[in-house]
PDB file of N, CA and C in Angstrom:
ATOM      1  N   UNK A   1      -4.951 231.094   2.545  1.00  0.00           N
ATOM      2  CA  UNK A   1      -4.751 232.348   3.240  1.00  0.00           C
ATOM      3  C   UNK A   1      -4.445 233.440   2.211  1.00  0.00           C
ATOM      4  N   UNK A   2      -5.040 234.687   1.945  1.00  0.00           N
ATOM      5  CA  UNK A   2      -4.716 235.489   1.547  1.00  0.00           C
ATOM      6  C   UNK A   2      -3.361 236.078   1.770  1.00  0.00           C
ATOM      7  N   UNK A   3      -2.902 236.354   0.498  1.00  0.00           N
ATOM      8  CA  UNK A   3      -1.456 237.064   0.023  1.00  0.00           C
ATOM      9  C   UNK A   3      -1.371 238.277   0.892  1.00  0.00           C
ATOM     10  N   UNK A   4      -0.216 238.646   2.073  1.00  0.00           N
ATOM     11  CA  UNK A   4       0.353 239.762   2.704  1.00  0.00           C
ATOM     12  C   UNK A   4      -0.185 241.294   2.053  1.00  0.00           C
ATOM     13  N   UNK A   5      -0.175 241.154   0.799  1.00  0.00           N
ATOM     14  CA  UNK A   5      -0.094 242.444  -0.209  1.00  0.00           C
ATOM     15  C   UNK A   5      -1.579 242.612   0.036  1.00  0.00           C
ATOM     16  N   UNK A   6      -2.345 241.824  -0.789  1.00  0.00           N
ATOM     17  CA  UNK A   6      -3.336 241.977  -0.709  1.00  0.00           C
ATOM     18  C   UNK A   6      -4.534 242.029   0.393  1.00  0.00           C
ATOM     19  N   UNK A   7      -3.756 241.521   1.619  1.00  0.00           N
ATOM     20  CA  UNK A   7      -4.648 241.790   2.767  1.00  0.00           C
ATOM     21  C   UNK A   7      -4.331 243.248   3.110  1.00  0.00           C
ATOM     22  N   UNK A   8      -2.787 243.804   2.732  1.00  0.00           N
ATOM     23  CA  UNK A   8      -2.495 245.086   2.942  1.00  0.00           C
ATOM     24  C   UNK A   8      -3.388 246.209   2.783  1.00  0.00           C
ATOM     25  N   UNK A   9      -4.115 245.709   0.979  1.00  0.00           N
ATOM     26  CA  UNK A   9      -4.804 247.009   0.639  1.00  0.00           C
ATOM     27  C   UNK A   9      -6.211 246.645   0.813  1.00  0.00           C
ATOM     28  N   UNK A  10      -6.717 245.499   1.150  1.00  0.00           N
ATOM     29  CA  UNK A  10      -8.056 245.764   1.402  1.00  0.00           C
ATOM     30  C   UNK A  10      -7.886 246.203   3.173  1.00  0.00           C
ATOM     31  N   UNK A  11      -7.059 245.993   3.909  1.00  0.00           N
ATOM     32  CA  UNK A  11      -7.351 246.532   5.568  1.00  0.00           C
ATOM     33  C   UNK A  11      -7.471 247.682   4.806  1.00  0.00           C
ATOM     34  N   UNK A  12      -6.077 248.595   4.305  1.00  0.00           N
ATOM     35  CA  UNK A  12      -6.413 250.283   4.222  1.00  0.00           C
ATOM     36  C   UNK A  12      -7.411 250.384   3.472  1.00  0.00           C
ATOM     37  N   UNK A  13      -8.132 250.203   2.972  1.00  0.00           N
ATOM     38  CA  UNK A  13      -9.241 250.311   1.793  1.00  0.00           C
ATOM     39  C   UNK A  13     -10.429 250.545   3.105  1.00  0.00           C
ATOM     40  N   UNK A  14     -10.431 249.450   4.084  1.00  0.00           N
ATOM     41  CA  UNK A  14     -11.617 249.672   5.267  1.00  0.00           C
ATOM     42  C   UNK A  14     -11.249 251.006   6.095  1.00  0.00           C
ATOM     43  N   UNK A  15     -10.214 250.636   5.982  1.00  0.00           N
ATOM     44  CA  UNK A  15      -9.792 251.827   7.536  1.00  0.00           C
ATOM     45  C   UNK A  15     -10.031 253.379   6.553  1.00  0.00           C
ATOM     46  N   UNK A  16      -9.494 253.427   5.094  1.00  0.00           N
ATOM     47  CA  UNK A  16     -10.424 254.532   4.641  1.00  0.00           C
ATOM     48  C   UNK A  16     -11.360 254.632   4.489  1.00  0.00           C
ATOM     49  N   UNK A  17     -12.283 253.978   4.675  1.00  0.00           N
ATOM     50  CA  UNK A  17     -13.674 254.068   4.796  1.00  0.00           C
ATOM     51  C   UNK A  17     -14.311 254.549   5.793  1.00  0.00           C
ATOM     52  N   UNK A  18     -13.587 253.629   6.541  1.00  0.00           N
ATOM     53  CA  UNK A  18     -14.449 254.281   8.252  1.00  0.00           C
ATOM     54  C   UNK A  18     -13.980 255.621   8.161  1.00  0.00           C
ATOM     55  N   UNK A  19     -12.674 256.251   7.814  1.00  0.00           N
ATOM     56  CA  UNK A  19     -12.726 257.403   8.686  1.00  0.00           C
ATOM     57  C   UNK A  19     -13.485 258.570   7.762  1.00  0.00           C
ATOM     58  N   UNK A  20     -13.981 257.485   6.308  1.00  0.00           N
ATOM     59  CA  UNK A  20     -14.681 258.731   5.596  1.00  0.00           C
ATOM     60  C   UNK A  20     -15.834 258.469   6.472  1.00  0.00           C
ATOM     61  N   UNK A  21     -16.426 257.418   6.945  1.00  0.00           N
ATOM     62  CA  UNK A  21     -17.487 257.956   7.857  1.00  0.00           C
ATOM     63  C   UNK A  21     -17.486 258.839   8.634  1.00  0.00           C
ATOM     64  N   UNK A  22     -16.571 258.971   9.206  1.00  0.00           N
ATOM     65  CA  UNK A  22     -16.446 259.171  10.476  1.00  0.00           C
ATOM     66  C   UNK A  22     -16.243 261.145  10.414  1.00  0.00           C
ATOM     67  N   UNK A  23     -15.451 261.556   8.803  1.00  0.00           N
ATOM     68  CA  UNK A  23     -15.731 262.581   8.561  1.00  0.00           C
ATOM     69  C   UNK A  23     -16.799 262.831   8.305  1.00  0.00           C
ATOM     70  N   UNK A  24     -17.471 262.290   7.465  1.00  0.00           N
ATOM     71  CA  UNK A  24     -19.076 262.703   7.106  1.00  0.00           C
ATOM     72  C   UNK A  24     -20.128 262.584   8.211  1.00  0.00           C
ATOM     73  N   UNK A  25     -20.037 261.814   9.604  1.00  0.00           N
ATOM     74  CA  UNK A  25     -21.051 261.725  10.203  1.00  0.00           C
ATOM     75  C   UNK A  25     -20.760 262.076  11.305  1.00  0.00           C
ATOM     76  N   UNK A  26     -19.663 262.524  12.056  1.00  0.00           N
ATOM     77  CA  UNK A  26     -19.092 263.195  13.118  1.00  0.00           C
ATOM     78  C   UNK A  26     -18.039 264.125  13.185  1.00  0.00           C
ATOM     79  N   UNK A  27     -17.014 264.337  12.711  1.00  0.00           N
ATOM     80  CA  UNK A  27     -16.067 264.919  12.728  1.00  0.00           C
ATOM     81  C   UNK A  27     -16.499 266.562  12.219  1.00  0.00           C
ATOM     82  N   UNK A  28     -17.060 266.482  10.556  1.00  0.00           N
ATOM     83  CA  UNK A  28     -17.580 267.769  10.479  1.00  0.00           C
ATOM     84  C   UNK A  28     -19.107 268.104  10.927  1.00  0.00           C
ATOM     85  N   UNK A  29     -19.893 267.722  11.786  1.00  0.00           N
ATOM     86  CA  UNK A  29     -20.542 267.828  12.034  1.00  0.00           C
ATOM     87  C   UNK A  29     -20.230 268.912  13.766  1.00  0.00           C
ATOM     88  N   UNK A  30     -19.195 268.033  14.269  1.00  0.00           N
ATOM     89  CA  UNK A  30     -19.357 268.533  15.426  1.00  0.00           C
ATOM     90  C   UNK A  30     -17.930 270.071  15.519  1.00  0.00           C
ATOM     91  N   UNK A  31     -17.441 270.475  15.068  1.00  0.00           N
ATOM     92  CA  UNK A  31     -16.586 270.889  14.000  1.00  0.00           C
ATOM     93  C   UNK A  31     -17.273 272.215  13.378  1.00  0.00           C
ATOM     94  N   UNK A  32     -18.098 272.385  13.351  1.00  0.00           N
ATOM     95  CA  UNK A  32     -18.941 273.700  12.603  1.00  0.00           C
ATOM     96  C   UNK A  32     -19.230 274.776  13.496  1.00  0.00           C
ATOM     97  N   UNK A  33     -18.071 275.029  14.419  1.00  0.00           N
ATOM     98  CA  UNK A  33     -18.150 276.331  15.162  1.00  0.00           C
ATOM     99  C   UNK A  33     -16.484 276.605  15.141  1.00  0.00           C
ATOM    100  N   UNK A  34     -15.674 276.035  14.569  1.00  0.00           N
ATOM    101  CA  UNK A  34     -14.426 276.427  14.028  1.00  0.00           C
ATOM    102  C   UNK A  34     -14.089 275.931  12.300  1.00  0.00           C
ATOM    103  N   UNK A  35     -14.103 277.067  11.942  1.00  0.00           N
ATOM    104  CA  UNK A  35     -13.372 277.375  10.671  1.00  0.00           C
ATOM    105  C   UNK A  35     -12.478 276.637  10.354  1.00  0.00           C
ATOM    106  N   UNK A  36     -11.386 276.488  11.157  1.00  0.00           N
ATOM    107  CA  UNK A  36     -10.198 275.766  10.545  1.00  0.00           C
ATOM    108  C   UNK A  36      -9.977 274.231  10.735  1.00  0.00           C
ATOM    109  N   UNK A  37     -11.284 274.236  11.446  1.00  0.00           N
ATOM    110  CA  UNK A  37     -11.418 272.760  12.059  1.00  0.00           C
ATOM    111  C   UNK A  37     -11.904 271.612  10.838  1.00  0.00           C
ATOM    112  N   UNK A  38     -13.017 272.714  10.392  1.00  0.00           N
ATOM    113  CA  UNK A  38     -14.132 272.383   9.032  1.00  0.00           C
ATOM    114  C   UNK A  38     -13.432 272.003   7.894  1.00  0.00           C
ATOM    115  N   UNK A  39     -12.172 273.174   7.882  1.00  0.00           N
ATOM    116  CA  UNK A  39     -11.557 272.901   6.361  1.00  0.00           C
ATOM    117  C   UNK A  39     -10.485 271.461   6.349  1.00  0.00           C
ATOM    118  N   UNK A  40      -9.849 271.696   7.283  1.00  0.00           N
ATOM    119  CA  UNK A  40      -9.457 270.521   7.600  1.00  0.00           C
ATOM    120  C   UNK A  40      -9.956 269.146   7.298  1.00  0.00           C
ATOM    121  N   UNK A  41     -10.890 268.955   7.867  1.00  0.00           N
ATOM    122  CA  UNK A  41     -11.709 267.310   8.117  1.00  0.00           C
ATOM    123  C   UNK A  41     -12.550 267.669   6.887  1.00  0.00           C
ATOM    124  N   UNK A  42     -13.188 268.701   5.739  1.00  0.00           N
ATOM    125  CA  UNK A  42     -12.870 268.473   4.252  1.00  0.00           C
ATOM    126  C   UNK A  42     -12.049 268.121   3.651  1.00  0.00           C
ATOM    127  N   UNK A  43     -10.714 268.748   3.583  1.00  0.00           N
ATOM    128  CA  UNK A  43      -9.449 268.224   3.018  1.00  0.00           C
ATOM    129  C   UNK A  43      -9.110 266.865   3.047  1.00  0.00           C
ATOM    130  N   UNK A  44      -9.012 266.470   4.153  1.00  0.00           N
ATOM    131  CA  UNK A  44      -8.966 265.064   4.836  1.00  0.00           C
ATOM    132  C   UNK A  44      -9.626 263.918   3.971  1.00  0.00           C
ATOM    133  N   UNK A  45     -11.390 264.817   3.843  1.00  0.00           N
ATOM    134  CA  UNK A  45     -12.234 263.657   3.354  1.00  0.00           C
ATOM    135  C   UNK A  45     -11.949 263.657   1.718  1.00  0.00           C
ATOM    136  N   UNK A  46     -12.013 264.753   1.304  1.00  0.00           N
ATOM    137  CA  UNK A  46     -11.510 264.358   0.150  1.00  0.00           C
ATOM    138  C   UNK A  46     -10.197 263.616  -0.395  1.00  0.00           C
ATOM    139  N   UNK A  47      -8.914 263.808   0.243  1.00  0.00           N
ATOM    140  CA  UNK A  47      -7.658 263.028   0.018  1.00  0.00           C
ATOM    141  C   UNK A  47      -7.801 261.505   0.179  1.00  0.00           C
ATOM    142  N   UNK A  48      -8.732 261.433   1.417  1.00  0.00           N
ATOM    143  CA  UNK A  48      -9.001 260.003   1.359  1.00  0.00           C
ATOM    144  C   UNK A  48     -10.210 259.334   0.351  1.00  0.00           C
ATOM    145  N   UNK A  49     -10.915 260.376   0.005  1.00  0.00           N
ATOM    146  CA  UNK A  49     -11.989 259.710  -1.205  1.00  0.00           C
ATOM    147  C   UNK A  49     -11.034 259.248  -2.110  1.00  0.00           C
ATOM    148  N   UNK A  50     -10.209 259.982  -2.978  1.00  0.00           N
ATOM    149  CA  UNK A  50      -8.990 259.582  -3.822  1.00  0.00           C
ATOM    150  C   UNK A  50      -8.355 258.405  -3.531  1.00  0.00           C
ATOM    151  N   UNK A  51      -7.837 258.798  -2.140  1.00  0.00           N
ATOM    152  CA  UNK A  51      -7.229 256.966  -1.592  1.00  0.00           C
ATOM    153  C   UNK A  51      -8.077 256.129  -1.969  1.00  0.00           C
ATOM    154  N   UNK A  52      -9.345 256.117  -1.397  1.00  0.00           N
ATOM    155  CA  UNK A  52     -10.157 254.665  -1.576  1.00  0.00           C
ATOM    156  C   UNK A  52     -10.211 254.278  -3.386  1.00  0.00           C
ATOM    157  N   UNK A  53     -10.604 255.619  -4.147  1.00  0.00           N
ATOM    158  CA  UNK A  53     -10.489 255.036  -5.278  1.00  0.00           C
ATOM    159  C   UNK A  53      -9.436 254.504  -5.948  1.00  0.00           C
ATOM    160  N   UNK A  54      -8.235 254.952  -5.793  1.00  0.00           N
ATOM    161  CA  UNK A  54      -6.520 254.295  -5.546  1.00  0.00           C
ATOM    162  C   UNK A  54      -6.740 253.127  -5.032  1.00  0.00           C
ATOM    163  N   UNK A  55      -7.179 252.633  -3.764  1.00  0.00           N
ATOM    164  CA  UNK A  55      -6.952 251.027  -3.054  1.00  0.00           C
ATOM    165  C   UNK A  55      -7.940 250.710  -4.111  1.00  0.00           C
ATOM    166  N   UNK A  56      -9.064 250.941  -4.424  1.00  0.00           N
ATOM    167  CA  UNK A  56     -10.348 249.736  -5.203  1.00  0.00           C
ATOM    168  C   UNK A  56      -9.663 249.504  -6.267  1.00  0.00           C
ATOM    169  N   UNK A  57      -9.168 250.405  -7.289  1.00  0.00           N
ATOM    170  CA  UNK A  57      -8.460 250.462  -8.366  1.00  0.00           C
ATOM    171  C   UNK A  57      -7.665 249.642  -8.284  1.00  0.00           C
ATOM    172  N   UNK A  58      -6.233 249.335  -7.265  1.00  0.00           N
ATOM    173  CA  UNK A  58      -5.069 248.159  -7.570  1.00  0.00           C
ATOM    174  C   UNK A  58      -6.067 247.045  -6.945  1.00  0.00           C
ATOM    175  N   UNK A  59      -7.182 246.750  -5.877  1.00  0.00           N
ATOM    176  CA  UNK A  59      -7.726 245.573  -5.760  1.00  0.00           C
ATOM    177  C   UNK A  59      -8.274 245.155  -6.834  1.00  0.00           C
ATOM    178  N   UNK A  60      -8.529 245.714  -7.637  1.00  0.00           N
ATOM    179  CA  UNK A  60      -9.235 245.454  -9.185  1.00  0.00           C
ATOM    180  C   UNK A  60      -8.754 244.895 -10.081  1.00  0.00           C
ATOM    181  N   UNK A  61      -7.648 245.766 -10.167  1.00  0.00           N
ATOM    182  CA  UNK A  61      -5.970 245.242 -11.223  1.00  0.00           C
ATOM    183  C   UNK A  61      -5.218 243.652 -10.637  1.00  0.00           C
ATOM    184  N   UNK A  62      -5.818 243.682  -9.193  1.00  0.00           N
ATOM    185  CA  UNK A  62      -4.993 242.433  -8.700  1.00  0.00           C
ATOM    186  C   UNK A  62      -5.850 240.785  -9.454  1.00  0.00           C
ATOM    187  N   UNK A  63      -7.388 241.537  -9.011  1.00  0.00           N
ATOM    188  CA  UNK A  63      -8.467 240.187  -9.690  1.00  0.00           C
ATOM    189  C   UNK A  63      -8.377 239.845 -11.192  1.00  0.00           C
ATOM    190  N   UNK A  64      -8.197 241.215 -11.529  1.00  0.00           N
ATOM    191  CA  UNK A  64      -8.107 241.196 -12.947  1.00  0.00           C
ATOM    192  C   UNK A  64      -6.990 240.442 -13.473  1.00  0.00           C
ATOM    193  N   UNK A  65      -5.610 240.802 -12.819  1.00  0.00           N
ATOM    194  CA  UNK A  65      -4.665 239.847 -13.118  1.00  0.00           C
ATOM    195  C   UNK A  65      -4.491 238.069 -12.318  1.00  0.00           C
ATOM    196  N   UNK A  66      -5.444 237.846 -11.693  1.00  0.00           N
ATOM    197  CA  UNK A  66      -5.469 236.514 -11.096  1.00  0.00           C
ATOM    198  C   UNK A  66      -3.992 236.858  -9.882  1.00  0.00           C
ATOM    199  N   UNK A  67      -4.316 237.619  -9.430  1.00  0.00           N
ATOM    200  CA  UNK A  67      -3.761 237.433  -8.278  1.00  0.00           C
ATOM    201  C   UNK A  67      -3.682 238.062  -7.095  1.00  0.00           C
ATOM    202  N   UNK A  68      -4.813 238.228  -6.881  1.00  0.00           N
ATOM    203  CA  UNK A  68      -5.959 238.221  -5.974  1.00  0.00           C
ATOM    204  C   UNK A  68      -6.283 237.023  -5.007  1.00  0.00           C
ATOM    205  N   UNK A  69      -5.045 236.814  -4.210  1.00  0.00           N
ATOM    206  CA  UNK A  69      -5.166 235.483  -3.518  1.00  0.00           C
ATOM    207  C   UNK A  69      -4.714 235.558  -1.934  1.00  0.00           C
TER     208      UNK A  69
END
């Protein structure tokens, strides 16, 4: 069974993913008749692009150190 920790950051690692979908393929899409709506769900997508590269990064450091289990 995978280690608590490490199931920790790969769930958030998915769940940032989806909702970068979810910015890129709905959110600002439907969103482009308010201004403040737009900047928003940019902001969003970018803070979470950072996250994901943050979660891949310590899942990386975890394999790398063998403990990744």
């Amino acid at each position: 069974m995978m280690k608590d920790w490490n199931h920790d950051l790969v769930h958030a690692l998915s769940e940032k993913n989806d909702a970068l979908w979810r910015y890129k393929n709905h959110y600002k899409k439907v969103s482009k008749g308010c201004k403040h709506c737009s900047i928003l769900w940019l902001t969003l997508e970018r803070d979470d692009e950072k996250h994901v590269k943050m979660l891949a990064l310590e899942i990386k450091r975890h394999i790398a150190e063998e403990r990744f289990d």
